[in-house]
PDB file of N, CA and C in Angstrom:
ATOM      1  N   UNK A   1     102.149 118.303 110.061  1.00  0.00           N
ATOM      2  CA  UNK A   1     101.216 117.728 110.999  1.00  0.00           C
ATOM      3  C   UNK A   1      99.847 118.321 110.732  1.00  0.00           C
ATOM      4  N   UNK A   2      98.986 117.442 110.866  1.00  0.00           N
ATOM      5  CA  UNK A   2      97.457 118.001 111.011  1.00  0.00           C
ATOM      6  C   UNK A   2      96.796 117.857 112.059  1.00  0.00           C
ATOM      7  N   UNK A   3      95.991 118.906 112.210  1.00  0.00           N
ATOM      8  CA  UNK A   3      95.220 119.660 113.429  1.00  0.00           C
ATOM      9  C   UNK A   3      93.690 119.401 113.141  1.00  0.00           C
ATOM     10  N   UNK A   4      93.149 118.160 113.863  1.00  0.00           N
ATOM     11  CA  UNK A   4      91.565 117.982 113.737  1.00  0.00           C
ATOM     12  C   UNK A   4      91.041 119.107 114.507  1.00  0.00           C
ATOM     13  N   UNK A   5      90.301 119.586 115.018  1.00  0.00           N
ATOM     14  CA  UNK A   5      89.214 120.719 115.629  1.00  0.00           C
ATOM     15  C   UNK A   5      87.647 120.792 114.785  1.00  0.00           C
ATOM     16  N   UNK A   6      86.646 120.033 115.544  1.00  0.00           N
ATOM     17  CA  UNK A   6      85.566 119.882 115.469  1.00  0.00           C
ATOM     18  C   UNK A   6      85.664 119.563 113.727  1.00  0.00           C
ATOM     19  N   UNK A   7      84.862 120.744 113.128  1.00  0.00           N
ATOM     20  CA  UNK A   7      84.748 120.283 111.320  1.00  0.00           C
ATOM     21  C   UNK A   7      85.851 121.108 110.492  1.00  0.00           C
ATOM     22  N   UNK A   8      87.035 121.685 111.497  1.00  0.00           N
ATOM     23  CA  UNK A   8      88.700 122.750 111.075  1.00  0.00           C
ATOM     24  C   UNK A   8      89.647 121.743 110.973  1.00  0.00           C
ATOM     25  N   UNK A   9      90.505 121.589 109.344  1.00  0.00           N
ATOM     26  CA  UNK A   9      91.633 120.982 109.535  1.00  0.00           C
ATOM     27  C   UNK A   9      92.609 121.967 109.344  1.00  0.00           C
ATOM     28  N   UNK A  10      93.438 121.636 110.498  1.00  0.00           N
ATOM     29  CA  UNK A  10      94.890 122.946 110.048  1.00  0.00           C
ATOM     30  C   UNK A  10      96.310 121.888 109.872  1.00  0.00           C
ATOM     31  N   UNK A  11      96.674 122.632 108.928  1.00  0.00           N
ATOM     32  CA  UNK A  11      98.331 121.847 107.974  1.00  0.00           C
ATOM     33  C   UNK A  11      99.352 123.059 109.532  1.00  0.00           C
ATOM     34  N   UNK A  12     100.376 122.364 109.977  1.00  0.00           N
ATOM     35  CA  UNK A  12     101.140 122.990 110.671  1.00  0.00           C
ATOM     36  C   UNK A  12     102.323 122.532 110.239  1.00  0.00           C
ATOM     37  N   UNK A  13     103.386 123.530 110.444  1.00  0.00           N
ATOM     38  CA  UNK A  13     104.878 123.439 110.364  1.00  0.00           C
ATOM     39  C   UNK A  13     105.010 123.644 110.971  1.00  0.00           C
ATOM     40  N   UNK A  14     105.887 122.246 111.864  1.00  0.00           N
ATOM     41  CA  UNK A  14     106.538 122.269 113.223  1.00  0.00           C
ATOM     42  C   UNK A  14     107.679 122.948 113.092  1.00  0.00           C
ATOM     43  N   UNK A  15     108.458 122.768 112.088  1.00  0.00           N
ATOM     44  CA  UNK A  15     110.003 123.185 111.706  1.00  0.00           C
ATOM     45  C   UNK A  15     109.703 124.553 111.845  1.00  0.00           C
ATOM     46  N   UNK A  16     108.454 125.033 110.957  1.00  0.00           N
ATOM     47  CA  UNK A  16     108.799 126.441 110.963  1.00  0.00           C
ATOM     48  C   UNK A  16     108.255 127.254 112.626  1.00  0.00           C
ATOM     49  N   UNK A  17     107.069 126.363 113.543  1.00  0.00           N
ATOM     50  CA  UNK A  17     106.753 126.535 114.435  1.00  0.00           C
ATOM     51  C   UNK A  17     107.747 126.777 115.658  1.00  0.00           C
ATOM     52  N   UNK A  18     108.725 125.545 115.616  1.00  0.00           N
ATOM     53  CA  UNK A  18     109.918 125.704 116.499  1.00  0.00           C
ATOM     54  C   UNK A  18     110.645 127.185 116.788  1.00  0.00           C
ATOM     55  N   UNK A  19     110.681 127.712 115.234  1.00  0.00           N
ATOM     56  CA  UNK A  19     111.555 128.705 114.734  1.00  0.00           C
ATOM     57  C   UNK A  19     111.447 130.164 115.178  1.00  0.00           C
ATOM     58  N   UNK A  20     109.595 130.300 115.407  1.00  0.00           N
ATOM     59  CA  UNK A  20     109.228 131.253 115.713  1.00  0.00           C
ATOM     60  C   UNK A  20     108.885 131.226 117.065  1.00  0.00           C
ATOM     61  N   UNK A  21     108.498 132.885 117.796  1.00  0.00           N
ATOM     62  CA  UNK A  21     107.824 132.563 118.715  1.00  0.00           C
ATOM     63  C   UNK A  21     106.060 132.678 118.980  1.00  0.00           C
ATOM     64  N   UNK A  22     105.893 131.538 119.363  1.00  0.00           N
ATOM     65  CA  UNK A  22     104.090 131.736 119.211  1.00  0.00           C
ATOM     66  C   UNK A  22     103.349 131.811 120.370  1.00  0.00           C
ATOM     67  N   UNK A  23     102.652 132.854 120.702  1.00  0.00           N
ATOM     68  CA  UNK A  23     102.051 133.291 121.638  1.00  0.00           C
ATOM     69  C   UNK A  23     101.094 132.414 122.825  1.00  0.00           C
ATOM     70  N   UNK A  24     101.524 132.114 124.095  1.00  0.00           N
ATOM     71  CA  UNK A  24     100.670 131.391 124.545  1.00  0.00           C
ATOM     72  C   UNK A  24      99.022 131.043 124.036  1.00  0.00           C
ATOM     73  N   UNK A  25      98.512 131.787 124.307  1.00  0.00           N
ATOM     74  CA  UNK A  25      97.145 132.229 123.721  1.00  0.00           C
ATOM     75  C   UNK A  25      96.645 131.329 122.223  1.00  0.00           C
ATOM     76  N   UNK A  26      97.279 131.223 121.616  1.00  0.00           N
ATOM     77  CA  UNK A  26      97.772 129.881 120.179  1.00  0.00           C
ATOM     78  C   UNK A  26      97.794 129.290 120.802  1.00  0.00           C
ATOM     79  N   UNK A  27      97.054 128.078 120.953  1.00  0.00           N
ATOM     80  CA  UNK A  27      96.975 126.795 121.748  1.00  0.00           C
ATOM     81  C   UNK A  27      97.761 125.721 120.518  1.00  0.00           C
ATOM     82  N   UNK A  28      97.982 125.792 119.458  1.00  0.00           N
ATOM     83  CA  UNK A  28      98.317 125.449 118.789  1.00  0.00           C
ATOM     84  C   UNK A  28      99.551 124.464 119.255  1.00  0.00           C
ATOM     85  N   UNK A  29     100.608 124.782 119.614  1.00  0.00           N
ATOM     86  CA  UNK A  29     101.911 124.319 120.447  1.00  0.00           C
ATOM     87  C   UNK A  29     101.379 123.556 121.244  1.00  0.00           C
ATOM     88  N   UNK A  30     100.457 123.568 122.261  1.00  0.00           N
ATOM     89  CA  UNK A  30      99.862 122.922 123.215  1.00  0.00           C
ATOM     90  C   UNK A  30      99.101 121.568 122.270  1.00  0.00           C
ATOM     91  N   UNK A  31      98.263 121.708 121.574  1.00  0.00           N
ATOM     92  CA  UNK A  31      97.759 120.805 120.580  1.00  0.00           C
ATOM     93  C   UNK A  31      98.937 119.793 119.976  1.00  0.00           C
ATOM     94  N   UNK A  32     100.223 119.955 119.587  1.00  0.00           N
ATOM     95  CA  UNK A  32     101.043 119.626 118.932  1.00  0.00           C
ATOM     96  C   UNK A  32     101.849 118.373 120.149  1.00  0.00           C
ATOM     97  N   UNK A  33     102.242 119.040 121.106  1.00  0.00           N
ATOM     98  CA  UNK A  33     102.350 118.326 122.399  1.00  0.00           C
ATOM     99  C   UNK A  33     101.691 117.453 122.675  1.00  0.00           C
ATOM    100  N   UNK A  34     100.518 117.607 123.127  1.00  0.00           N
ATOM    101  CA  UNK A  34      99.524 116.701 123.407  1.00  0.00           C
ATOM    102  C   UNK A  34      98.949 115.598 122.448  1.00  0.00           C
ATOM    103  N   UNK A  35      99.541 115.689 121.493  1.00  0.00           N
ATOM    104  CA  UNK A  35      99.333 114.796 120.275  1.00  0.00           C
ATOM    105  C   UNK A  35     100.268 113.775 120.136  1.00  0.00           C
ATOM    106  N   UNK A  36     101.483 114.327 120.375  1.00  0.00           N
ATOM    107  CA  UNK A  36     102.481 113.527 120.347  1.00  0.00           C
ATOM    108  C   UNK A  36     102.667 112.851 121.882  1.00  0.00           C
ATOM    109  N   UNK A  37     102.125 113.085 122.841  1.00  0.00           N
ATOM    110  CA  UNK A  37     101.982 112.688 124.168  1.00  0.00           C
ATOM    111  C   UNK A  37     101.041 110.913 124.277  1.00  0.00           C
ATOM    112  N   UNK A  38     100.008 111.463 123.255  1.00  0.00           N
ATOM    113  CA  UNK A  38      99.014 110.834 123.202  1.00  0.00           C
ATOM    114  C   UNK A  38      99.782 109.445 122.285  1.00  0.00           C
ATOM    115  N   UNK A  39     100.563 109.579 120.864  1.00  0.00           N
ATOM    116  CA  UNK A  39     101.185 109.035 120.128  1.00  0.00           C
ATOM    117  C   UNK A  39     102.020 108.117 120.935  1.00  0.00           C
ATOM    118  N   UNK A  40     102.869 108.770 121.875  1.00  0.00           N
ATOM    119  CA  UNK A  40     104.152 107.642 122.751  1.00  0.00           C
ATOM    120  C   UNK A  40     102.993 106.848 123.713  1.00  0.00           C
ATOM    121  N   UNK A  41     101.917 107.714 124.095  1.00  0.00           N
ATOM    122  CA  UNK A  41     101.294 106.634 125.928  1.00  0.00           C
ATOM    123  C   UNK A  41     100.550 105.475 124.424  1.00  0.00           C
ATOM    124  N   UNK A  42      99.947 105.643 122.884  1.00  0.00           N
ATOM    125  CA  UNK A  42     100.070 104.768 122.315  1.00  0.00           C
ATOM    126  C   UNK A  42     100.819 103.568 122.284  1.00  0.00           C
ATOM    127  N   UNK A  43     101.779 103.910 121.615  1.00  0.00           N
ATOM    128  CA  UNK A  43     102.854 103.079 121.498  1.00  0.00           C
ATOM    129  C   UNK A  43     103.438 102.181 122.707  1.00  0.00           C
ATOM    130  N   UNK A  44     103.668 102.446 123.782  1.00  0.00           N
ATOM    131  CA  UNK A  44     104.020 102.045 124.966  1.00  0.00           C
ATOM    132  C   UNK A  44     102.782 100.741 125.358  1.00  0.00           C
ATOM    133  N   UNK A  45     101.609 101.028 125.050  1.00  0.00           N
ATOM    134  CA  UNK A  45     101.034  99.824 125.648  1.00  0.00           C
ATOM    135  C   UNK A  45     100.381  99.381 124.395  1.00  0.00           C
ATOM    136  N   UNK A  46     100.699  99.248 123.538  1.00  0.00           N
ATOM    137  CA  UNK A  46     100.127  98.274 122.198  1.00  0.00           C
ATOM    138  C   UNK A  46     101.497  97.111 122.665  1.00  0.00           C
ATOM    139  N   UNK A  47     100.859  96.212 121.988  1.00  0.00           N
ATOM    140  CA  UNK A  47     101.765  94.641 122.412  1.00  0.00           C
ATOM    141  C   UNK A  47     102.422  94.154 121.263  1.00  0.00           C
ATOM    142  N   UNK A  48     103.598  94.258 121.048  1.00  0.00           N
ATOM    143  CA  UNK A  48     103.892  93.176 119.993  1.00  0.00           C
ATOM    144  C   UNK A  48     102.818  92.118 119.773  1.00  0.00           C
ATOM    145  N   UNK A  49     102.877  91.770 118.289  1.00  0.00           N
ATOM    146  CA  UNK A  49     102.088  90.726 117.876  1.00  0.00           C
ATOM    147  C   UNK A  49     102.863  89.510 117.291  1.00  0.00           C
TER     148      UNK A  49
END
C-alpha cells in the first residue's frame, strides 16, 4: 500500500504491519484504516453502469 502525505510517499506492509506491534503515536495504522474506509463508502455509492 501507498501512503500520500503532502510531497512523502511511504511503501507499507500491511502483512508485515499486522504482525508487529506499532505504537499508537504511528498514525500510520490509522492512515491504512481510513483509506480503506474511504475505498468501501467508495464503492457502495458508485452505480453500476
Amino acid at each position: 500500500m501507498l501512503v500520500v502525505e503532502n510531497n512523502s510517499v511511504y511503501e507499507i506492509d500491511e502483512e508485515c504491519l499486522k504482525r508487529r506491534s506499532v505504537p499508537e503515536e504511528c498514525e500510520v495504522y490509522k492512515k491504512i484504516v481510513r483509506e480503506r474506509e474511504v475505498a468501501k463508502n467508495k464503492e457502495k455509492t458508485e452505480k453500476p453502469k
